[in-house]
C-alpha atoms as a PDB file:
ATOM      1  CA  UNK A   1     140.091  45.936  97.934  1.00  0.00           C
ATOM      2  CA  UNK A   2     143.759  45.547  97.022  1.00  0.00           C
ATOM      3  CA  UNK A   3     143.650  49.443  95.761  1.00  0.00           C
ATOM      4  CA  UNK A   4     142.233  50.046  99.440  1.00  0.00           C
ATOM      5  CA  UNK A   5     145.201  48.616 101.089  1.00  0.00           C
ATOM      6  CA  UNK A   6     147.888  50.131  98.900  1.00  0.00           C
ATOM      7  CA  UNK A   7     146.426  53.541  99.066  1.00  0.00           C
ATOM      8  CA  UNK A   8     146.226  52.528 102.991  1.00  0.00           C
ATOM      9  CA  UNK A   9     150.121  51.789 102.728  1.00  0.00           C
ATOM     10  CA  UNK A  10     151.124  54.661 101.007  1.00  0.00           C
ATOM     11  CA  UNK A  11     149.136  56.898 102.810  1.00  0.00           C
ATOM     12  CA  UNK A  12     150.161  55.486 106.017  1.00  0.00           C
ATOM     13  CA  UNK A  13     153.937  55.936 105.193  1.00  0.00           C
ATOM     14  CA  UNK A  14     153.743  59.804 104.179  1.00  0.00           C
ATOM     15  CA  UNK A  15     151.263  60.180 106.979  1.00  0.00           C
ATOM     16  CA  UNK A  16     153.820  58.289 109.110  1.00  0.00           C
ATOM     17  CA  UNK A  17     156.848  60.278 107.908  1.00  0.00           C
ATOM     18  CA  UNK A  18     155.393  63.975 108.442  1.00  0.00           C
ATOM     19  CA  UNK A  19     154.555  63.153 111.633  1.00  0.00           C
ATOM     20  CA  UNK A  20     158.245  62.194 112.602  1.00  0.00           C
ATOM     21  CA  UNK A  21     159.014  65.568 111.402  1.00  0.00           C
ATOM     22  CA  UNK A  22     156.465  67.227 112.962  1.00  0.00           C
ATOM     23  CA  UNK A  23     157.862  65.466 116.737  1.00  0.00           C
ATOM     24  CA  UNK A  24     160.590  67.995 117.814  1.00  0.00           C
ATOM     25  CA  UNK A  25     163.991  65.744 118.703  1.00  0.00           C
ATOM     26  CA  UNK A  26     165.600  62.711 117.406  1.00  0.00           C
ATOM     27  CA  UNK A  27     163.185  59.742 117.505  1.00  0.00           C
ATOM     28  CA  UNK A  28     165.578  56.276 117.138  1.00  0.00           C
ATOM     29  CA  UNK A  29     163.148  53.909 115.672  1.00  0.00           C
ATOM     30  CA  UNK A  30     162.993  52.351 112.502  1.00  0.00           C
ATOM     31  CA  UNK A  31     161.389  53.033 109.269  1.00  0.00           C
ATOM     32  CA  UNK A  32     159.278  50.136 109.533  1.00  0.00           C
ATOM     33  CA  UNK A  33     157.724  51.228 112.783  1.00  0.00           C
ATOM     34  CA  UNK A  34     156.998  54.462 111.347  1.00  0.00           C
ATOM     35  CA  UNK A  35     155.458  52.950 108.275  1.00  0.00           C
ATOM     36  CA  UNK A  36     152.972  51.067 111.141  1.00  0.00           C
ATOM     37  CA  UNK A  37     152.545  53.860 112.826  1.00  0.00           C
ATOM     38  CA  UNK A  38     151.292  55.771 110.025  1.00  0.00           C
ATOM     39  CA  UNK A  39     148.872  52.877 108.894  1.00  0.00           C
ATOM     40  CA  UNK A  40     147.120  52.251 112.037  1.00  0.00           C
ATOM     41  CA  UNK A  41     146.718  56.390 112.235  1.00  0.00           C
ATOM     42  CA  UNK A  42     145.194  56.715 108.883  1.00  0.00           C
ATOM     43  CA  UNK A  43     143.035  53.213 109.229  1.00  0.00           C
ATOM     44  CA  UNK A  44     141.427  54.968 112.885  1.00  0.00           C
ATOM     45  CA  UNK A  45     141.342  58.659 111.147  1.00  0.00           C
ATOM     46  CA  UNK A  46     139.174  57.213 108.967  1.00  0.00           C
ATOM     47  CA  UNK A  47     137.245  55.366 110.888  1.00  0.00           C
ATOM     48  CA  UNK A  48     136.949  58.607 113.073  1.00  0.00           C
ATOM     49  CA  UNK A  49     135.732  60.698 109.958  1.00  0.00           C
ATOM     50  CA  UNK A  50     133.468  58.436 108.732  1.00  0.00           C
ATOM     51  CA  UNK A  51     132.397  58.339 112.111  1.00  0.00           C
ATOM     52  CA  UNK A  52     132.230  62.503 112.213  1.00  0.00           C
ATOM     53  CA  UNK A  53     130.437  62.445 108.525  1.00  0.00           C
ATOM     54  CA  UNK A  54     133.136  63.571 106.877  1.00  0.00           C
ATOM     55  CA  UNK A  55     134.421  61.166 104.099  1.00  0.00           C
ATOM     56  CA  UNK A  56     131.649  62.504 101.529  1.00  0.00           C
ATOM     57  CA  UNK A  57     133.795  65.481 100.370  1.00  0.00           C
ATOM     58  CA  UNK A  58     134.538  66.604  96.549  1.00  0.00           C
ATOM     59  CA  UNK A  59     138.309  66.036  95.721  1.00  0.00           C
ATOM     60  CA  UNK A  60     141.115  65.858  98.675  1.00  0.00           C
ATOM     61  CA  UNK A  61     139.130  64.869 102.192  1.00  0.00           C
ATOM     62  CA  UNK A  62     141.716  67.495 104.143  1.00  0.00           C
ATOM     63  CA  UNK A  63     139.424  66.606 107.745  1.00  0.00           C
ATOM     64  CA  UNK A  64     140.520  63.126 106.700  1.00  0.00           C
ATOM     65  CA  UNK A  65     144.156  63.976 106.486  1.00  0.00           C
ATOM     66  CA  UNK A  66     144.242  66.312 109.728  1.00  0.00           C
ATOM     67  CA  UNK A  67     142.808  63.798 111.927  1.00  0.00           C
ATOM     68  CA  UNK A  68     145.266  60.658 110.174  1.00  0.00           C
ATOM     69  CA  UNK A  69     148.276  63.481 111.055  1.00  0.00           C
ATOM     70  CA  UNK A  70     147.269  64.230 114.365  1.00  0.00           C
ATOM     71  CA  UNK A  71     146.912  60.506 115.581  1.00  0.00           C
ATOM     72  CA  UNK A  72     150.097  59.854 114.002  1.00  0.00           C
ATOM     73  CA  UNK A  73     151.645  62.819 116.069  1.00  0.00           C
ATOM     74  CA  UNK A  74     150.340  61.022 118.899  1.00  0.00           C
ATOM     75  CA  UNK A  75     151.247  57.943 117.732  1.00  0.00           C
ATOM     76  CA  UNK A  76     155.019  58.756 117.699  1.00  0.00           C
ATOM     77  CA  UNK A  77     155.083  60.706 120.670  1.00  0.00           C
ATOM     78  CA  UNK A  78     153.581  57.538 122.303  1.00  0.00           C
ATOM     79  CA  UNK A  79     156.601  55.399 120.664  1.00  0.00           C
ATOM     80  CA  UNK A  80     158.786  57.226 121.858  1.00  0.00           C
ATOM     81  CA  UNK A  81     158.137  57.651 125.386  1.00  0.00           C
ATOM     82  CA  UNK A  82     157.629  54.102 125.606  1.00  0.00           C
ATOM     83  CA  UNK A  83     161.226  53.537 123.675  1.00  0.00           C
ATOM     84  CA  UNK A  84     162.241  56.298 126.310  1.00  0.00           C
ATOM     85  CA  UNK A  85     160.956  54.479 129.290  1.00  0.00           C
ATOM     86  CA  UNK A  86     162.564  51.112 127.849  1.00  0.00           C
ATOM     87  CA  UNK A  87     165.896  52.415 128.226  1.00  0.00           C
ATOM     88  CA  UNK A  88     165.791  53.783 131.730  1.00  0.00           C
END
């Protein structure tokens, strides 16, 4: 259980930091927001490929990873507009 949640953390936080690079533009948030970003994507990616069947996979689950990125993506480019919004 503990290795669960650290793997979660560190996971989250790389998953959390590519996506930042992936946004185009400055995004003016902090790291810890990222880091919760990127935990919450890779906690529903996997609930979405366990979901899809496909956690069962010999060595590095790269379904897994795609779907943790992509909700990430979303995930900044939702912070952001909301951050955007806050402003104006």
């Amino acid at each position: 259980m503990i290795g669960s949640i650290i793997a979660a953390i560190i996971i989250g936080a790389i998953i959390g930091a590519l996506a930042r690079l992936i946004v185009p533009g400055r995004q003016n948030f902090s790291i810890g927001l990222t880091l919760v970003v990127g935990i919450v994507a890779a906690l529903i990616g996997t609930a979405i490929a366990a979901a899809l069947g496909l956690v069962h996979t010999r060595g590095i689950n790269w379904w897994e990873h795609i779907i943790q990125l992509a909700l990430a993506v979303l995930g900044v480019l939702l912070v952001v507009q909301m951050r955007a919004r806050k402003t104006h």
